[in-house]
C-alpha atoms as a PDB file:
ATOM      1  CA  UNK A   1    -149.870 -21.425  74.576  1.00  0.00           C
ATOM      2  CA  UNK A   2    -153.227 -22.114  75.663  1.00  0.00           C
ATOM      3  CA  UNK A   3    -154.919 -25.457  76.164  1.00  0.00           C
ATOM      4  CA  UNK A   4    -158.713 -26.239  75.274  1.00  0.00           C
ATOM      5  CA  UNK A   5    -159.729 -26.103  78.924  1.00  0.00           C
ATOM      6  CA  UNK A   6    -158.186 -22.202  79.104  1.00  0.00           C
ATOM      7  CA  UNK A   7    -155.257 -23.227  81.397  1.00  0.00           C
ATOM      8  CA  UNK A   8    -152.106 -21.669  80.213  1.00  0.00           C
ATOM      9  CA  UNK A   9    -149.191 -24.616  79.518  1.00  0.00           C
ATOM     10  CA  UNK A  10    -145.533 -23.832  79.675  1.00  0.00           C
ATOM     11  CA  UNK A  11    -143.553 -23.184  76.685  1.00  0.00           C
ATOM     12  CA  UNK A  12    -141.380 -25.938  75.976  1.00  0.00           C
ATOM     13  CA  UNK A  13    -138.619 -24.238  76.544  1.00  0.00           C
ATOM     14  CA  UNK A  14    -138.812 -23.373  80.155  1.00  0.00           C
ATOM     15  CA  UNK A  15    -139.130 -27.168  81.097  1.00  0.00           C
ATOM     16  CA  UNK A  16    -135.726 -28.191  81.752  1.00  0.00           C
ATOM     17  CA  UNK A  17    -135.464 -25.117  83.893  1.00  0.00           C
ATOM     18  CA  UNK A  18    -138.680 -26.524  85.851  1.00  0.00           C
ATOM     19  CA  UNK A  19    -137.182 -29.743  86.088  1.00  0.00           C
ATOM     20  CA  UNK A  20    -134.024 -28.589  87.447  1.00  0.00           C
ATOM     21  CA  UNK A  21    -135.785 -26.583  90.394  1.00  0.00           C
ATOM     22  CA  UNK A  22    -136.358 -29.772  92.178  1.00  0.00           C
ATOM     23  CA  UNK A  23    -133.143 -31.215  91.529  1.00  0.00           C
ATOM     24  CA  UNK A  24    -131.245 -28.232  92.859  1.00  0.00           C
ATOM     25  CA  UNK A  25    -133.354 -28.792  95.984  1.00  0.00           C
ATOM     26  CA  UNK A  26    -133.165 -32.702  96.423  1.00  0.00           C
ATOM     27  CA  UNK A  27    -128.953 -31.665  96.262  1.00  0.00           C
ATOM     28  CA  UNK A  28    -128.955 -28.712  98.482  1.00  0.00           C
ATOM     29  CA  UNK A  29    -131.214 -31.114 101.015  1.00  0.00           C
ATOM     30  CA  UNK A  30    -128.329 -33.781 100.423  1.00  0.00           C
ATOM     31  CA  UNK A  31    -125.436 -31.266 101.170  1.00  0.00           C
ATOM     32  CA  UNK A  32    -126.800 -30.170 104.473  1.00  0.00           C
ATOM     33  CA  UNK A  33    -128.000 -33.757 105.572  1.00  0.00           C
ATOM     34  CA  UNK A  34    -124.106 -34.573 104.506  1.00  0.00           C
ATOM     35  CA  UNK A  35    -122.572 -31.430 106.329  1.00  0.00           C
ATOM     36  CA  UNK A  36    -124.160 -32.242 109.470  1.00  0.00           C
ATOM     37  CA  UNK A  37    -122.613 -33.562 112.397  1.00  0.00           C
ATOM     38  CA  UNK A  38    -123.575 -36.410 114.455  1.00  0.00           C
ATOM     39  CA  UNK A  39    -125.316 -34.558 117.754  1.00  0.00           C
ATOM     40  CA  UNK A  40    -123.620 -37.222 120.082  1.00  0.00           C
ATOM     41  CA  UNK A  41    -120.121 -36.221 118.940  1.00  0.00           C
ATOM     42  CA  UNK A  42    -120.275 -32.360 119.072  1.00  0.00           C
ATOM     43  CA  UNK A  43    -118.655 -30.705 122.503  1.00  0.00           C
ATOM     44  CA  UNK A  44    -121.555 -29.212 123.686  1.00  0.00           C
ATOM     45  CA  UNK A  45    -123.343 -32.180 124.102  1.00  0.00           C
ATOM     46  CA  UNK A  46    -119.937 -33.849 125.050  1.00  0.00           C
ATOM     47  CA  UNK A  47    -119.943 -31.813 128.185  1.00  0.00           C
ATOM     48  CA  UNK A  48    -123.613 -31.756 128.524  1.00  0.00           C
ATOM     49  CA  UNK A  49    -123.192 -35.470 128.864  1.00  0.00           C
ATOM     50  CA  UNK A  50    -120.682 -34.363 131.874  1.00  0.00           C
ATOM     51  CA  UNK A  51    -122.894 -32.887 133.834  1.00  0.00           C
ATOM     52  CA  UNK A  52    -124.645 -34.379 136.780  1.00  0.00           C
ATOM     53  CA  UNK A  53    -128.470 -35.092 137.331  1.00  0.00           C
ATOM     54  CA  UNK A  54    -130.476 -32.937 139.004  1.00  0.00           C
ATOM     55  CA  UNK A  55    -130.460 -33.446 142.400  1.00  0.00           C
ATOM     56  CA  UNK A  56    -127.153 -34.923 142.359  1.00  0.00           C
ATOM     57  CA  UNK A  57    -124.447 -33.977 145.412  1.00  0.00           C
ATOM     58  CA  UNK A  58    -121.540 -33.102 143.828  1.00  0.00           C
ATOM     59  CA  UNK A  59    -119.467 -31.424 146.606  1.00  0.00           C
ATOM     60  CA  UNK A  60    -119.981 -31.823 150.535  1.00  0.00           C
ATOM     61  CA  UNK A  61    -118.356 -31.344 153.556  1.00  0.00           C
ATOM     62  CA  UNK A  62    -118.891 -31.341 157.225  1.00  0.00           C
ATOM     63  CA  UNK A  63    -116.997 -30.253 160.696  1.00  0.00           C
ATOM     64  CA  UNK A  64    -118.031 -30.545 164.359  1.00  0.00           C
ATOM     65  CA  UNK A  65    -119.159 -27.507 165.895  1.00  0.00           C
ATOM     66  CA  UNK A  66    -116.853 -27.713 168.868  1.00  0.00           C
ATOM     67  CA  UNK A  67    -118.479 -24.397 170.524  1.00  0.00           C
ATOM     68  CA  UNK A  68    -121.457 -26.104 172.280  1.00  0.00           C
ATOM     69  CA  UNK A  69    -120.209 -28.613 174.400  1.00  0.00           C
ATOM     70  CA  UNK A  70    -123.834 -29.619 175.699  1.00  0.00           C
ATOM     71  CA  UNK A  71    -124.737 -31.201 171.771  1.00  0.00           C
ATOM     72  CA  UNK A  72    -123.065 -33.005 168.992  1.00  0.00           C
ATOM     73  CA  UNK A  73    -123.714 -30.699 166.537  1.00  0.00           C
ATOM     74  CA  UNK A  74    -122.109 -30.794 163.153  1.00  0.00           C
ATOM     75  CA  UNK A  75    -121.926 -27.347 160.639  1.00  0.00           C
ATOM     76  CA  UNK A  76    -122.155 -29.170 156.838  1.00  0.00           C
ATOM     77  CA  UNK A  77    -122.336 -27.794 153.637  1.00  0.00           C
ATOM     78  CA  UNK A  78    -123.528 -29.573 150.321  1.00  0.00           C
ATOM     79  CA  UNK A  79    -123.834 -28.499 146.933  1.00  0.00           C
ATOM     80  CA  UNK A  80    -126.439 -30.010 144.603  1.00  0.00           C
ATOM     81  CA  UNK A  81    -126.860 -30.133 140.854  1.00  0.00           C
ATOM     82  CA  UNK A  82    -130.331 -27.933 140.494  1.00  0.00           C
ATOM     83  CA  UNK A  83    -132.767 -28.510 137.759  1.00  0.00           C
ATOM     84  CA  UNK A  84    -131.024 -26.016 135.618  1.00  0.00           C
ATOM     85  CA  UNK A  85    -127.744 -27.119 136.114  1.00  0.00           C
ATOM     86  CA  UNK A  86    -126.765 -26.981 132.431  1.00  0.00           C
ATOM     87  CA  UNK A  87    -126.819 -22.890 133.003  1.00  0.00           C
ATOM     88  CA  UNK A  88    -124.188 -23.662 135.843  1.00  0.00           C
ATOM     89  CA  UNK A  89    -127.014 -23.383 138.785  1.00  0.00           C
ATOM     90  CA  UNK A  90    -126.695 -25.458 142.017  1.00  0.00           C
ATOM     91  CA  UNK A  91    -128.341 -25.193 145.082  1.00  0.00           C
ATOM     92  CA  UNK A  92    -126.557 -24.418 148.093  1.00  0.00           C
ATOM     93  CA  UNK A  93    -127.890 -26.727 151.686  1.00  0.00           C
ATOM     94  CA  UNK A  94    -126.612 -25.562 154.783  1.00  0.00           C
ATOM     95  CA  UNK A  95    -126.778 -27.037 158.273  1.00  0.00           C
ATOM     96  CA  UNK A  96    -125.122 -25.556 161.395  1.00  0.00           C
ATOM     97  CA  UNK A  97    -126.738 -27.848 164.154  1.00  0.00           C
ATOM     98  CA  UNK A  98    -130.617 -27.775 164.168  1.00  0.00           C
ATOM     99  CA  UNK A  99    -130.433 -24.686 162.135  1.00  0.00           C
ATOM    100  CA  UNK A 100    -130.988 -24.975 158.068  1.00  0.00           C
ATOM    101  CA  UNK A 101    -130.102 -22.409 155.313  1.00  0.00           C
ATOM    102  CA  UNK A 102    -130.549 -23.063 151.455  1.00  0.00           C
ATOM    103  CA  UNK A 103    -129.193 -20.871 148.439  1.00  0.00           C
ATOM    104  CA  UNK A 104    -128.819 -21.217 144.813  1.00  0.00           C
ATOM    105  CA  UNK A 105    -125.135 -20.654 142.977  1.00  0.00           C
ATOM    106  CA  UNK A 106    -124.934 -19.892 139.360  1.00  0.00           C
ATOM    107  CA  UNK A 107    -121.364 -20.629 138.160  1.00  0.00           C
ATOM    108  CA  UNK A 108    -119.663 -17.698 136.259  1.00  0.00           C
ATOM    109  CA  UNK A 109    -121.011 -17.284 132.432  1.00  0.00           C
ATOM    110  CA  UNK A 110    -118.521 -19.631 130.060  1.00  0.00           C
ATOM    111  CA  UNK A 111    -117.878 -21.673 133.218  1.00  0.00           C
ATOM    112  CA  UNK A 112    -120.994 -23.809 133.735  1.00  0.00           C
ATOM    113  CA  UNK A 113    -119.547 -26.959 132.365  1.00  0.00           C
ATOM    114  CA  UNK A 114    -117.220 -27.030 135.738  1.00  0.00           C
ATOM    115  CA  UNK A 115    -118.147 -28.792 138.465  1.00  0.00           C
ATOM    116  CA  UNK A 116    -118.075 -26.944 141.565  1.00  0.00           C
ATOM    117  CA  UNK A 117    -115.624 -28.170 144.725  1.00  0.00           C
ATOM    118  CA  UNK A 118    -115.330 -27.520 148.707  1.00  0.00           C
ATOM    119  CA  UNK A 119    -112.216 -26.372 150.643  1.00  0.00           C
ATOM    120  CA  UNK A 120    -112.306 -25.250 154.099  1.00  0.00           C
ATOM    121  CA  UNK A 121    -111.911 -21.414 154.411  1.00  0.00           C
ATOM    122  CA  UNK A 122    -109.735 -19.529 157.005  1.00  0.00           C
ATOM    123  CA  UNK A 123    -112.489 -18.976 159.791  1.00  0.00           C
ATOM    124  CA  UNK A 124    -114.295 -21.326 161.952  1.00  0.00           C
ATOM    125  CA  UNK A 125    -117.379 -22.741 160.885  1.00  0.00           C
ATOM    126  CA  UNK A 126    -116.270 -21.352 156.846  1.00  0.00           C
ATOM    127  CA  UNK A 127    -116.093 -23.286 153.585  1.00  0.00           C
ATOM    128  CA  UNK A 128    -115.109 -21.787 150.013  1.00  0.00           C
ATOM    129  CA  UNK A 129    -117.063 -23.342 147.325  1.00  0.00           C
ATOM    130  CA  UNK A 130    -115.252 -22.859 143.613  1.00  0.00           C
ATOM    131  CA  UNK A 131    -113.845 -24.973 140.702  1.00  0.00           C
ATOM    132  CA  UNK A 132    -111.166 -26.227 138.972  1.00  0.00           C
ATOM    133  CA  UNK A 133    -110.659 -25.738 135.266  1.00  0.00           C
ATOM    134  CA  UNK A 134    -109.729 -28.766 133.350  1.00  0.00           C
ATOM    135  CA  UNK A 135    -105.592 -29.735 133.244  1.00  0.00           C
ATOM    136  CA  UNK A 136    -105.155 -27.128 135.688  1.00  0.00           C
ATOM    137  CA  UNK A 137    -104.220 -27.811 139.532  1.00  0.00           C
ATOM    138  CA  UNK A 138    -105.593 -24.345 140.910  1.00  0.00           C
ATOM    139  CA  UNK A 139    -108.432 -24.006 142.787  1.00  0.00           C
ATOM    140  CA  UNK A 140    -110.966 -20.795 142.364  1.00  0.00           C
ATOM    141  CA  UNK A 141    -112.836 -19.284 145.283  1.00  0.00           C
ATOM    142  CA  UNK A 142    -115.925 -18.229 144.602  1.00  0.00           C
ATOM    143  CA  UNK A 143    -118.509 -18.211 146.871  1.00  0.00           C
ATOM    144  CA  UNK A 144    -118.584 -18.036 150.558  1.00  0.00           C
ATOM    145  CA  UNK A 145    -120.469 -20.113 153.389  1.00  0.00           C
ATOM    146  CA  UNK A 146    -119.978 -19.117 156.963  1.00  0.00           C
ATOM    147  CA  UNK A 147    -122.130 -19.883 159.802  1.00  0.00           C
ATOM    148  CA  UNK A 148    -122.151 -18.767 163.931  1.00  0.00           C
ATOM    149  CA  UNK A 149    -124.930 -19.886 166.340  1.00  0.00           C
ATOM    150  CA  UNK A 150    -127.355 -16.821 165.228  1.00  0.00           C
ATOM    151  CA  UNK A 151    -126.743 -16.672 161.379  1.00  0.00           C
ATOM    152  CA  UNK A 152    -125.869 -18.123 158.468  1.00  0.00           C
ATOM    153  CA  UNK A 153    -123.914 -16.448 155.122  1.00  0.00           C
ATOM    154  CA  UNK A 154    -123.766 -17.252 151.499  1.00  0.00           C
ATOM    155  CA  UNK A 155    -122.170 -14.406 149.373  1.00  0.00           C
ATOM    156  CA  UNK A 156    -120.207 -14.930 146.013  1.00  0.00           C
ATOM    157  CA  UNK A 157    -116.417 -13.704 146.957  1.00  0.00           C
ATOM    158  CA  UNK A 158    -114.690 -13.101 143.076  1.00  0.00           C
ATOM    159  CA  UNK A 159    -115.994 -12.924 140.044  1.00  0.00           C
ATOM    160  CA  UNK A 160    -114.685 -14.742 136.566  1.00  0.00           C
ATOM    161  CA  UNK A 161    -115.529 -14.774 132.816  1.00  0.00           C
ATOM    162  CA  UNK A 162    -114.149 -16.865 130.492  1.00  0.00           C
END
């Protein structure tokens, strides 16, 4: 049908489909809104909540370095939450007397919502950095830090996926 200014109208009989269009859309809109979860209480951002600050120590230790009599130096290690550590990335610091090393660690891929932890390794002047997993005692080695009055060492020692 054609109206006096040339504009085409609808037939009457398509209306109620044009008027159910919008209402199919206003539901949809209301089943998605309704079907969505509540960001805070999903278990990514549960553990993203976990995770430290940047810049945050969240494993240290330190030893004497009994070898030089002459100074009080001390060989430390500390591990710091990096500005990417939702990807599981800290940064490694380093100090064996005056001397200072820095690294970054990237935790294994499925693994970067643990928090990395310190034990001392078997050599002098040695510390194992790795993780525990939740409910379980164990501790995984995973990367190495050894130092000796010329040089210092940071290599990853095992490799996990989960």
């Amino acid at each position: 049908m054609q109206r006096p200014d040339g504009s085409i109208r609808p037939s009457p009989i398509f209306a109620p489909v044009m008027m159910i269009k919008p209402l199919l859309c206003a539901v949809a809109a209301l089943m998605y809104c309704s079907a969505c979860n509540n960001a805070a209480d999903t278990p990514a951002n549960a553990s993203a909540k976990a995770l430290p600050k940047p810049g945050t120590v969240v494993a240290a230790a330190e030893q004497p370095v009994t070898d030089d009599q002459l100074n009080k130096f001390t060989f430390s290690v500390k591990v710091i939450a990096d500005s990417n550590v939702a990807t599981g990335i800290y940064d490694v610091d380093v100090d064996y007397g005056p001397n200072f090393a820095e690294s970054k660690m990237t935790l294994p891929k499925g693994g970067e919502q643990f928090t990395p932890d310190i034990r001392k390794g078997d050599r002098p002047y040695t510390y194992i950095i790795g993780f525990r997993i939740p409910d379980d005692t164990t501790f995984y080695d995973y990367f190495e830090v050894s130092s000796d009055k010329g040089a210092t060492k940071m290599q990853y020692i095992k490799a996990y996926t989960f």
